[in-house]
N, C-alpha and C. Protein backbone atom coordinates (compact mmCIF):
# COMPACT_ATOMS: atom_id res chain seq x y z
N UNK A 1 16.79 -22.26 -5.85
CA UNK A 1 15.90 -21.55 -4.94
C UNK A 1 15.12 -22.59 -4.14
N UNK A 2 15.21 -22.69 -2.85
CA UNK A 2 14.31 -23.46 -1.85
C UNK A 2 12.84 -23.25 -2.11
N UNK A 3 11.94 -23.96 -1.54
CA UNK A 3 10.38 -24.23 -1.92
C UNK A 3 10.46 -23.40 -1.19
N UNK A 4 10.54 -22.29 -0.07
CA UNK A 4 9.88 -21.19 0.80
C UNK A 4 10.39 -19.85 0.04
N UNK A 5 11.28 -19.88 -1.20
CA UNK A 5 11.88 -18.57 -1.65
C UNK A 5 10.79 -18.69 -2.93
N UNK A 6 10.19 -19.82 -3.48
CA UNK A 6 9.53 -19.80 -4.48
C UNK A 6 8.44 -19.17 -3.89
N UNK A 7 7.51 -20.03 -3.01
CA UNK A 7 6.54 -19.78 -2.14
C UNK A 7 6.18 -18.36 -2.32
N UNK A 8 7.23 -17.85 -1.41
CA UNK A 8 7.47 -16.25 -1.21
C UNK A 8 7.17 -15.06 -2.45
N UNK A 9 7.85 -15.59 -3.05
CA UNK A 9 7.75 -14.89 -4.48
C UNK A 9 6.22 -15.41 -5.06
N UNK A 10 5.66 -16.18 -5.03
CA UNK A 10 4.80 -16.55 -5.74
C UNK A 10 3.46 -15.85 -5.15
N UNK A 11 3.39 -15.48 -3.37
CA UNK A 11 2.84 -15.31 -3.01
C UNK A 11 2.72 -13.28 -3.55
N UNK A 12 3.94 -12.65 -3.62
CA UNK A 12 3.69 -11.64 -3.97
C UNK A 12 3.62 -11.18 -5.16
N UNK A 13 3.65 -12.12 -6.04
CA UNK A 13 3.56 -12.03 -7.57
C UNK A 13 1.50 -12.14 -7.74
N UNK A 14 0.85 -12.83 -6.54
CA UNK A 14 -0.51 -12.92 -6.69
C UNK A 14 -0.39 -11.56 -6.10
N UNK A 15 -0.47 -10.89 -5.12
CA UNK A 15 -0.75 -9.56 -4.43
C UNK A 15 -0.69 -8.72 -5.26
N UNK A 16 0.79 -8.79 -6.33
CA UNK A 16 -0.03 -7.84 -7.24
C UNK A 16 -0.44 -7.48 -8.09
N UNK A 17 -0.29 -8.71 -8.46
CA UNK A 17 -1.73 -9.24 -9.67
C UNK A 17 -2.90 -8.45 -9.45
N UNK A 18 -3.20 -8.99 -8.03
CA UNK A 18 -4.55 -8.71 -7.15
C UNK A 18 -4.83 -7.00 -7.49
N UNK A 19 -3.26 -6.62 -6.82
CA UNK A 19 -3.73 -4.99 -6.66
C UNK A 19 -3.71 -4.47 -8.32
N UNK A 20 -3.00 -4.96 -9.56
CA UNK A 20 -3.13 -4.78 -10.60
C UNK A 20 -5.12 -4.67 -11.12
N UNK A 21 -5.40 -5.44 -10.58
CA UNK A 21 -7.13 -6.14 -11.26
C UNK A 21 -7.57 -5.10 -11.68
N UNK A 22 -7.86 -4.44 -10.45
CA UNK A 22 -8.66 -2.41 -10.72
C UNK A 22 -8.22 -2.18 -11.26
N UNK A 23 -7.08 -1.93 -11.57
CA UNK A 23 -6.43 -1.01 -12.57
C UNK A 23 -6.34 -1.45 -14.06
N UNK A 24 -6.26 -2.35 -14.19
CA UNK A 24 -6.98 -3.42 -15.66
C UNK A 24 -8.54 -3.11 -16.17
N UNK A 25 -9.17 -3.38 -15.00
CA UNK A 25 -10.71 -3.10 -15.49
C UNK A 25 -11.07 -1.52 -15.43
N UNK A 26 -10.33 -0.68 -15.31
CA UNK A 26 -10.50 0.96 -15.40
C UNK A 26 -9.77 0.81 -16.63
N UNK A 27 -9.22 0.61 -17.05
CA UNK A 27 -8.12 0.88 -18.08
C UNK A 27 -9.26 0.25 -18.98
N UNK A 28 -9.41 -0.55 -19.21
CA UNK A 28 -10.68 -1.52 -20.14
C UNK A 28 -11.73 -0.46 -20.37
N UNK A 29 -12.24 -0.03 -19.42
CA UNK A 29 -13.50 0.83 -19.90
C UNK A 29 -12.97 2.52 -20.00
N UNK A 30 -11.61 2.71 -20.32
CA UNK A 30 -11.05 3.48 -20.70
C UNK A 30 -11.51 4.85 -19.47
N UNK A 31 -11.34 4.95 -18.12
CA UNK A 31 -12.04 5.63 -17.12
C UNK A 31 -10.32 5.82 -16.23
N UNK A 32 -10.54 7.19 -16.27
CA UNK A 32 -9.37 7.43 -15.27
C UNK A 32 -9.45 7.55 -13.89
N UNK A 33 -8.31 7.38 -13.48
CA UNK A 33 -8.39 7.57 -12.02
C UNK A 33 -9.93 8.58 -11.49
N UNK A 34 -9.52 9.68 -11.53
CA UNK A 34 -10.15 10.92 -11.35
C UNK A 34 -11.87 10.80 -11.55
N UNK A 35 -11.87 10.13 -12.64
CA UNK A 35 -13.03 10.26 -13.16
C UNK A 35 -14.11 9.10 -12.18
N UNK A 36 -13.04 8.06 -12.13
CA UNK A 36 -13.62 6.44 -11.40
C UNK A 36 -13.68 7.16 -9.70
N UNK A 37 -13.18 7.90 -9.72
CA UNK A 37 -13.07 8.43 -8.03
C UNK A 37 -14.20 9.49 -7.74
N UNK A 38 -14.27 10.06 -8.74
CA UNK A 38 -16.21 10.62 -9.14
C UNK A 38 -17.29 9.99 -8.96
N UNK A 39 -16.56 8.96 -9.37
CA UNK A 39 -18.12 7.95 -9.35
C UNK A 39 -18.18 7.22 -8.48
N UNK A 40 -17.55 7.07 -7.79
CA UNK A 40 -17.21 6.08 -6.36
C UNK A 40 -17.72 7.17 -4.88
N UNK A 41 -17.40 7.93 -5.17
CA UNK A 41 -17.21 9.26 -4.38
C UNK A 41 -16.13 8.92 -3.36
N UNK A 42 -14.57 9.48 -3.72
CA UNK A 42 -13.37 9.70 -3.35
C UNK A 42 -12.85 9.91 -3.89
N UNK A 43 -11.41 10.45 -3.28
CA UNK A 43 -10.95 11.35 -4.05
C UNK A 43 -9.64 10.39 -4.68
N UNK A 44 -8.80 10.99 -6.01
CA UNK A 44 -8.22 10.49 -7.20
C UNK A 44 -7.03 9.31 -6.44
N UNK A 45 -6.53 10.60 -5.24
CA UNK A 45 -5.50 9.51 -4.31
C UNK A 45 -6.03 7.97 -4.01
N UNK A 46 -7.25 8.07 -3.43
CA UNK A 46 -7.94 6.78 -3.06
C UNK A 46 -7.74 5.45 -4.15
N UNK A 47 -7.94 6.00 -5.47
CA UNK A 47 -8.10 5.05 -5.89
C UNK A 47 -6.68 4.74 -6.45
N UNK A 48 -6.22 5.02 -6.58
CA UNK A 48 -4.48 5.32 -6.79
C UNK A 48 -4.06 4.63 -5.70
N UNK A 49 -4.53 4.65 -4.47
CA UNK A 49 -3.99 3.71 -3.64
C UNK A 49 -3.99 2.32 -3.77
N UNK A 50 -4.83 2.20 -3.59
CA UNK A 50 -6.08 1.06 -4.32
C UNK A 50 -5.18 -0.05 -5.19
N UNK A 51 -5.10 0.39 -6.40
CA UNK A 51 -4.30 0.36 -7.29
C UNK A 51 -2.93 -0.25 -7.09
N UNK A 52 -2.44 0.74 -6.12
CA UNK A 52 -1.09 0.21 -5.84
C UNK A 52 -1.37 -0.83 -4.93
N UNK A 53 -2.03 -1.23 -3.73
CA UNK A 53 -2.09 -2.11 -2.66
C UNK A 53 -1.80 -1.35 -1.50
N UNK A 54 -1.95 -0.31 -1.24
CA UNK A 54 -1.67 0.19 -0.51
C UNK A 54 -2.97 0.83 0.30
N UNK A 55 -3.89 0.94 0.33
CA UNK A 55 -5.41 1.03 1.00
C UNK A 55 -6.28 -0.22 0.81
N UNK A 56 -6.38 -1.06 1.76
CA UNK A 56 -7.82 -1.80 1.98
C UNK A 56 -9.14 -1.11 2.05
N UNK A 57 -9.74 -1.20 0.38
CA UNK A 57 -11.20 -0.59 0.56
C UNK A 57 -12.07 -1.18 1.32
N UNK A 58 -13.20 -0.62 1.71
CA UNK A 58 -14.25 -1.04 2.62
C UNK A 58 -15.35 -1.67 1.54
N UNK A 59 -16.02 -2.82 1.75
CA UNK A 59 -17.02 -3.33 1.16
C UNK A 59 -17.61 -2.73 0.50
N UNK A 60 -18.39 -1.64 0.72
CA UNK A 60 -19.03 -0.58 0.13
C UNK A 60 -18.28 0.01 -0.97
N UNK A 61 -17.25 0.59 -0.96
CA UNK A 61 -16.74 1.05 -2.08
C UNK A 61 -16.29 0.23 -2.83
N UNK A 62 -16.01 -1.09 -2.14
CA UNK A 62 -15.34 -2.54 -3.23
C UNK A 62 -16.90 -2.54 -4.08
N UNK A 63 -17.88 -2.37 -3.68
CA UNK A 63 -19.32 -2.61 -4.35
C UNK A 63 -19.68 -1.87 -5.39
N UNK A 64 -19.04 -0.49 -5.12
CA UNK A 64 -19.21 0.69 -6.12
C UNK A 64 -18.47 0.46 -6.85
N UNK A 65 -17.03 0.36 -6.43
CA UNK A 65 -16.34 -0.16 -7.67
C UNK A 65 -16.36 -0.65 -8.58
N UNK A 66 -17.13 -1.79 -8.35
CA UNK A 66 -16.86 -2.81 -9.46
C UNK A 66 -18.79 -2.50 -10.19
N UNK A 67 -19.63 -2.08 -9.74
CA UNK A 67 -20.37 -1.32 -10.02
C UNK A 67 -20.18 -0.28 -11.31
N UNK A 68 -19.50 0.18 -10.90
CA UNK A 68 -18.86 1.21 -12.29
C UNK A 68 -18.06 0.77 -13.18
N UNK A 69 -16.90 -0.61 -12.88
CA UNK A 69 -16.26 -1.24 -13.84
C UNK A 69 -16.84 -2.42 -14.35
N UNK A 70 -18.48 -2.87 -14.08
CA UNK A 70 -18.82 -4.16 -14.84
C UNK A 70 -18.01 -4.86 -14.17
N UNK A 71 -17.64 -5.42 -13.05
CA UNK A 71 -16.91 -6.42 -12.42
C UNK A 71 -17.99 -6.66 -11.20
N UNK A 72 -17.34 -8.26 -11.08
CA UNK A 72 -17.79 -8.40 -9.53
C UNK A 72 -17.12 -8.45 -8.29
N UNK A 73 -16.91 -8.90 -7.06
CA UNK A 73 -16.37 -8.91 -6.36
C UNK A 73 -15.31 -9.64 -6.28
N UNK A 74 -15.81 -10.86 -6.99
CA UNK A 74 -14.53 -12.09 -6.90
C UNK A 74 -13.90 -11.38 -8.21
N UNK A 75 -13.63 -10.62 -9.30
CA UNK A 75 -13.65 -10.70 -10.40
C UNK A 75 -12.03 -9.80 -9.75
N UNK A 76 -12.32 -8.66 -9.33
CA UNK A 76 -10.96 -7.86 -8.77
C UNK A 76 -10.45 -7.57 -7.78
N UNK A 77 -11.78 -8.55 -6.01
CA UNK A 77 -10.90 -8.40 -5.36
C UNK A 77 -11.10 -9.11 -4.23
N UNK A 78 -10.80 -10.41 -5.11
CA UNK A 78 -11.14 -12.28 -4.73
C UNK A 78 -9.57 -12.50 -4.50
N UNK A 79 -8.73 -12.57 -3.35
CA UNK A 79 -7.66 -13.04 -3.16
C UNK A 79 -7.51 -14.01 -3.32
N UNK A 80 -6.44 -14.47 -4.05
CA UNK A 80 -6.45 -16.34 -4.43
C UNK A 80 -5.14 -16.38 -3.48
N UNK A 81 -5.55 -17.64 -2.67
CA UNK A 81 -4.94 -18.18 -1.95
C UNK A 81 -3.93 -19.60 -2.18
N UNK A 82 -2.86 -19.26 -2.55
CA UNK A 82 -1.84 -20.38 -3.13
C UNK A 82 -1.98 -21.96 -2.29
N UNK A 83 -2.68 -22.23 -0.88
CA UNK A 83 -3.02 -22.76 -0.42
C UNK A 83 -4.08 -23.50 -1.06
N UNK A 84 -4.92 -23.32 -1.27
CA UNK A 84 -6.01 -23.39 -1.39
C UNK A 84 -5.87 -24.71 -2.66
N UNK A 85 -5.15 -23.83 -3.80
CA UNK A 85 -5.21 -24.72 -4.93
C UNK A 85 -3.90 -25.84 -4.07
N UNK A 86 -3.21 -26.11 -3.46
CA UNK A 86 -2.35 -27.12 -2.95
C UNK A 86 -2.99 -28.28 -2.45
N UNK A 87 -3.99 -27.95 -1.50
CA UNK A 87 -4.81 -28.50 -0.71
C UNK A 87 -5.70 -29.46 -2.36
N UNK A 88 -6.32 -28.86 -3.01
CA UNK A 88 -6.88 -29.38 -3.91
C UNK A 88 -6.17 -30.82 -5.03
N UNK A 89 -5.07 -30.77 -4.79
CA UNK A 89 -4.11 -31.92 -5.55
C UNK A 89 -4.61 -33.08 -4.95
C-alpha cells in the first residue's frame, strides 16, 4: 500500500473514531439516544446523526452535549489532525 492509501485510510479511521466519541460517552452514562435528545432539546434523529457523522452540530448543542455527558469539547469533538502530530517529529 502507497503512503497516500495509508494516509487515506488513516485519515478515515480518525473520522470515525471522532463520530464514534458521543456515542461512547452516552453509552458510559448509560443515556439513550432519545433520552440525550431530551436533554439537549432535539429530536432522537439528531443525535443519531451525530453519531453517525453525518450532521455538524452547532457550538451550542456541542456545549449541551457534552454538558450532559461530563465531557468537554476537546474530549468528543476535538478533531485530531494526522498533520499535526507529523509536523511535531
Amino acid at each position: 500500500m502507497t503512503y497516500k492509501g495509508i494516509y487515506g485510510t488513516l485519515c478515515v479511521e480518525v473520522v470515525e473514531l471522532k463520530n464514534l466519541k458521543v456515542k461512547f460517552a452516552r453509552l458510559e452514562k448509560d443515556i439513550s439516544q432519545t433520552e440525550l435528545a431530551k436533554r439537549v432539546g432535539v429530536t432522537r434523529q439528531t443525535i443519531g446523526m451525530i453519531e453517525a457523522g453525518d450532521y455538524n452540530p452547532t457550538l451550542r448543542l456541542c456545549i449541551a452535549i457534552c454538558r450532559e455527558l461530563g465531557k468537554t469539547l476537546n474530549d468528543l469533538f476535538w478533531e485530531e489532525d494526522p498533520d499535526d502530530e507529523e509536523r511535531t517529529r
